[in-house]
Protein backbone atom coordinates (compact mmCIF):
# COMPACT_ATOMS: atom_id res chain seq x y z
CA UNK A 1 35.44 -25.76 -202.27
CA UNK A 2 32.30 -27.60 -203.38
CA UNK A 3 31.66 -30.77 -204.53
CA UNK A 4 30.91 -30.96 -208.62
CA UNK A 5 27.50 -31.97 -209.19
CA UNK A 6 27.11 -35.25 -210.88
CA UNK A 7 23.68 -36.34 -211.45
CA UNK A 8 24.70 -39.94 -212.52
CA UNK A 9 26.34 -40.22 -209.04
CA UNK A 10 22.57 -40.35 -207.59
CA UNK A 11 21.85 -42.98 -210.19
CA UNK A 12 24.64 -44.90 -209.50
CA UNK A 13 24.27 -44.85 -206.15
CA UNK A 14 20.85 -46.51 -206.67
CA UNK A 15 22.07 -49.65 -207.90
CA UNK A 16 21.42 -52.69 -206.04
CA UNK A 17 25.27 -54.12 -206.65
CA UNK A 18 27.26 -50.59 -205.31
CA UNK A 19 24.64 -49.72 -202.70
CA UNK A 20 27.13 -49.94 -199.92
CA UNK A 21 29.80 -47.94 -201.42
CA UNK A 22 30.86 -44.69 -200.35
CA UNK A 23 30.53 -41.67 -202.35
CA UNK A 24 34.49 -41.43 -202.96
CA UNK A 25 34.01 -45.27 -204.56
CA UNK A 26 30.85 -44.77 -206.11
CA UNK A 27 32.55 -41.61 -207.75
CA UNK A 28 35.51 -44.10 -209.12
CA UNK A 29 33.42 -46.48 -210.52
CA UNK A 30 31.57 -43.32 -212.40
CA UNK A 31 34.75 -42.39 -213.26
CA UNK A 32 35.84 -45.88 -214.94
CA UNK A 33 31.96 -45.86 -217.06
CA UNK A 34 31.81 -43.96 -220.51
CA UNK A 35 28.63 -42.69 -222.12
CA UNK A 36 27.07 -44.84 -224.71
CA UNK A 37 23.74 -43.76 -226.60
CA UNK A 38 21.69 -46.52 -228.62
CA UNK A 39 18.95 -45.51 -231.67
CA UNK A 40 15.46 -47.23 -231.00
CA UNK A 41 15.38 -50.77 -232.22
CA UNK A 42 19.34 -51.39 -231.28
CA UNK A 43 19.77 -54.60 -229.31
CA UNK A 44 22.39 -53.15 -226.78
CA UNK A 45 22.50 -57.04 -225.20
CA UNK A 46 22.56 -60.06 -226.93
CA UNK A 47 21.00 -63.23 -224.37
CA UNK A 48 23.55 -65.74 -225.11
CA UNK A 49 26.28 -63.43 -225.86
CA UNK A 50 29.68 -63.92 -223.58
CA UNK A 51 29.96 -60.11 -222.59
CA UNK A 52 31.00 -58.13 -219.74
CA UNK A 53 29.65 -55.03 -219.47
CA UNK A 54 26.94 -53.35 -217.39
CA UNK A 55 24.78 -50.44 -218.06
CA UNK A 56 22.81 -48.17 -216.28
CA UNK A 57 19.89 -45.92 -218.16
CA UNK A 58 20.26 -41.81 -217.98
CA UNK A 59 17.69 -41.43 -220.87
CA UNK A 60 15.22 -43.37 -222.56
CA UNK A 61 13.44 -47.02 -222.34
CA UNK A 62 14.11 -50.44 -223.34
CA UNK A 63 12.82 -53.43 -223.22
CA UNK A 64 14.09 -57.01 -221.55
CA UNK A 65 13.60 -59.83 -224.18
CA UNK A 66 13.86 -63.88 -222.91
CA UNK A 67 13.56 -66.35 -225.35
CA UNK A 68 11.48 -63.93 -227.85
CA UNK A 69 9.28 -62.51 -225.27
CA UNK A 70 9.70 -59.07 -223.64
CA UNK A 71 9.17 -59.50 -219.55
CA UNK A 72 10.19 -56.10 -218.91
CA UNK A 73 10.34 -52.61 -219.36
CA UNK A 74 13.66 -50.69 -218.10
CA UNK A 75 13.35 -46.70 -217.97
CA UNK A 76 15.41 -44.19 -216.74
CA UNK A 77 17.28 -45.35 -213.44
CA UNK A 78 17.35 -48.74 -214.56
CA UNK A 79 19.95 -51.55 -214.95
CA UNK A 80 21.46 -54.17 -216.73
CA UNK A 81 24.36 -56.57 -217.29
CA UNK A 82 25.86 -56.53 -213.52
CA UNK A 83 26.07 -60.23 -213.95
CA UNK A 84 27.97 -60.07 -216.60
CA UNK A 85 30.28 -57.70 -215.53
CA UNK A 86 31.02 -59.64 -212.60
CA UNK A 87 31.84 -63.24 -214.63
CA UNK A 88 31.94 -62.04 -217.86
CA UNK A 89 28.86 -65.16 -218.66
CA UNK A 90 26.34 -65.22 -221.02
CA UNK A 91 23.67 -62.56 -220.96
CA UNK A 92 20.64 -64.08 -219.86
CA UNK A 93 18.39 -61.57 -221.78
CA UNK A 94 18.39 -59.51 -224.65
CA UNK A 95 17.65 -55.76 -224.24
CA UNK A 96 16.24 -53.67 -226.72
CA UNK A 97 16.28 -49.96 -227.06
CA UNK A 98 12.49 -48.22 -227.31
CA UNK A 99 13.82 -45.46 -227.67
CA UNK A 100 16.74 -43.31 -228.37
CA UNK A 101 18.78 -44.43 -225.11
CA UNK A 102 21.35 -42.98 -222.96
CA UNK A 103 23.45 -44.88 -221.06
CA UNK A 104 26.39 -45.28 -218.39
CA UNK A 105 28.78 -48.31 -219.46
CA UNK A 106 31.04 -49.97 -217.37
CA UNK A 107 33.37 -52.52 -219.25
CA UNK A 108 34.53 -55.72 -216.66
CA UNK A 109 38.10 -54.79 -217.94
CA UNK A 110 37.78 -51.33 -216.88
CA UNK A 111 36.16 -53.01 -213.75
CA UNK A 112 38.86 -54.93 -212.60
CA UNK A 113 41.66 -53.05 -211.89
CA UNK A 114 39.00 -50.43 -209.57
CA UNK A 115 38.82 -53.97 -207.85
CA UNK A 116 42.51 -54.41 -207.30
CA UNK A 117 42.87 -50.97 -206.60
CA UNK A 118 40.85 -50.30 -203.83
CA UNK A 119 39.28 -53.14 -201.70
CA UNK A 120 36.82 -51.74 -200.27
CA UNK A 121 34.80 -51.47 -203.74
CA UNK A 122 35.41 -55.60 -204.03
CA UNK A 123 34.43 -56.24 -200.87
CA UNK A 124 31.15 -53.80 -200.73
CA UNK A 125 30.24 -55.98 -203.67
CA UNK A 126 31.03 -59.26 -202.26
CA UNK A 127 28.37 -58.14 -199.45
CA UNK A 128 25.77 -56.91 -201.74
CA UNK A 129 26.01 -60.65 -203.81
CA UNK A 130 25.48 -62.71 -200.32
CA UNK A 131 23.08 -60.19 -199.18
CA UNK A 132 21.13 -61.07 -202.39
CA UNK A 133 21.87 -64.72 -201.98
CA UNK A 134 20.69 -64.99 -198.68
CA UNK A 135 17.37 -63.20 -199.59
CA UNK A 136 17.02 -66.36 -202.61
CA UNK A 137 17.59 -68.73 -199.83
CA UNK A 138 15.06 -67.17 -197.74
CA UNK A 139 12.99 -67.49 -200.46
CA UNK A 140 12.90 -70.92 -201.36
């Protein structure tokens, strides 16, 4: 029989925090993520705000805001909040819809049991964060 399409799975996939996870986990994690859509001029993230949930961009643009200033633009494909959904901290910038926006939401208490659940999605993860750490080290 096969396989469903799922368009988002392709998106997901791109993400720098589930990049090593297989297609079955990357298809739970999709699973665990509702839909959310945004009208232009919605702040969908707060910086400063205690919050734990990441999103990932199906339609539209935004815009990353740090202390009043924008320093980014985020389009279709792109990401926010994986911090956050991690530690549940403070945002660290405010994003702001330019449009009408689409987006994938994953809430860090839907999050959390997929990571009790099955391992292998916690510990994919765990490599991704000291892959990235290691490249900051490099850095410096």
């Amino acid at each position: 029989m096969p396989r469903a399409v799922r368009p988002e799975l392709d998106l997901m996939a791109q993400v720098e925090l589930f990049r090593g996870l297989s297609r079955r986990d990357l298809g739970r994690v999709l699973d665990a993520a509702k839909e959310m859509h945004f009208r232009e001029g919605t702040t969908v993230a707060q910086q400063g705000d205690v919050a734990g949930r990441f999103f990932l961009i199906l339609d539209g643009d935004a815009r990353v805001v740090i202390n009043g200033r924008t320093r980014a633009r985020l389009h279709r494909g792109d990401y926010f909040g994986e911090l956050s959904l991690i530690d549940g901290g403070p945002r660290t910038a405010s994003v702001v819809a330019d449009t009408p926006l689409r987006t994938l939401s994953l809430a860090e208490w839907n999050f959390r049991p997929l990571l009790k659940e099955h391992p292998s999605i916690g510990h994919s993860i765990l490599v991704e964060m000291c892959r990235r750490l290691r490249d900051v080290e490099r850095a410096l």
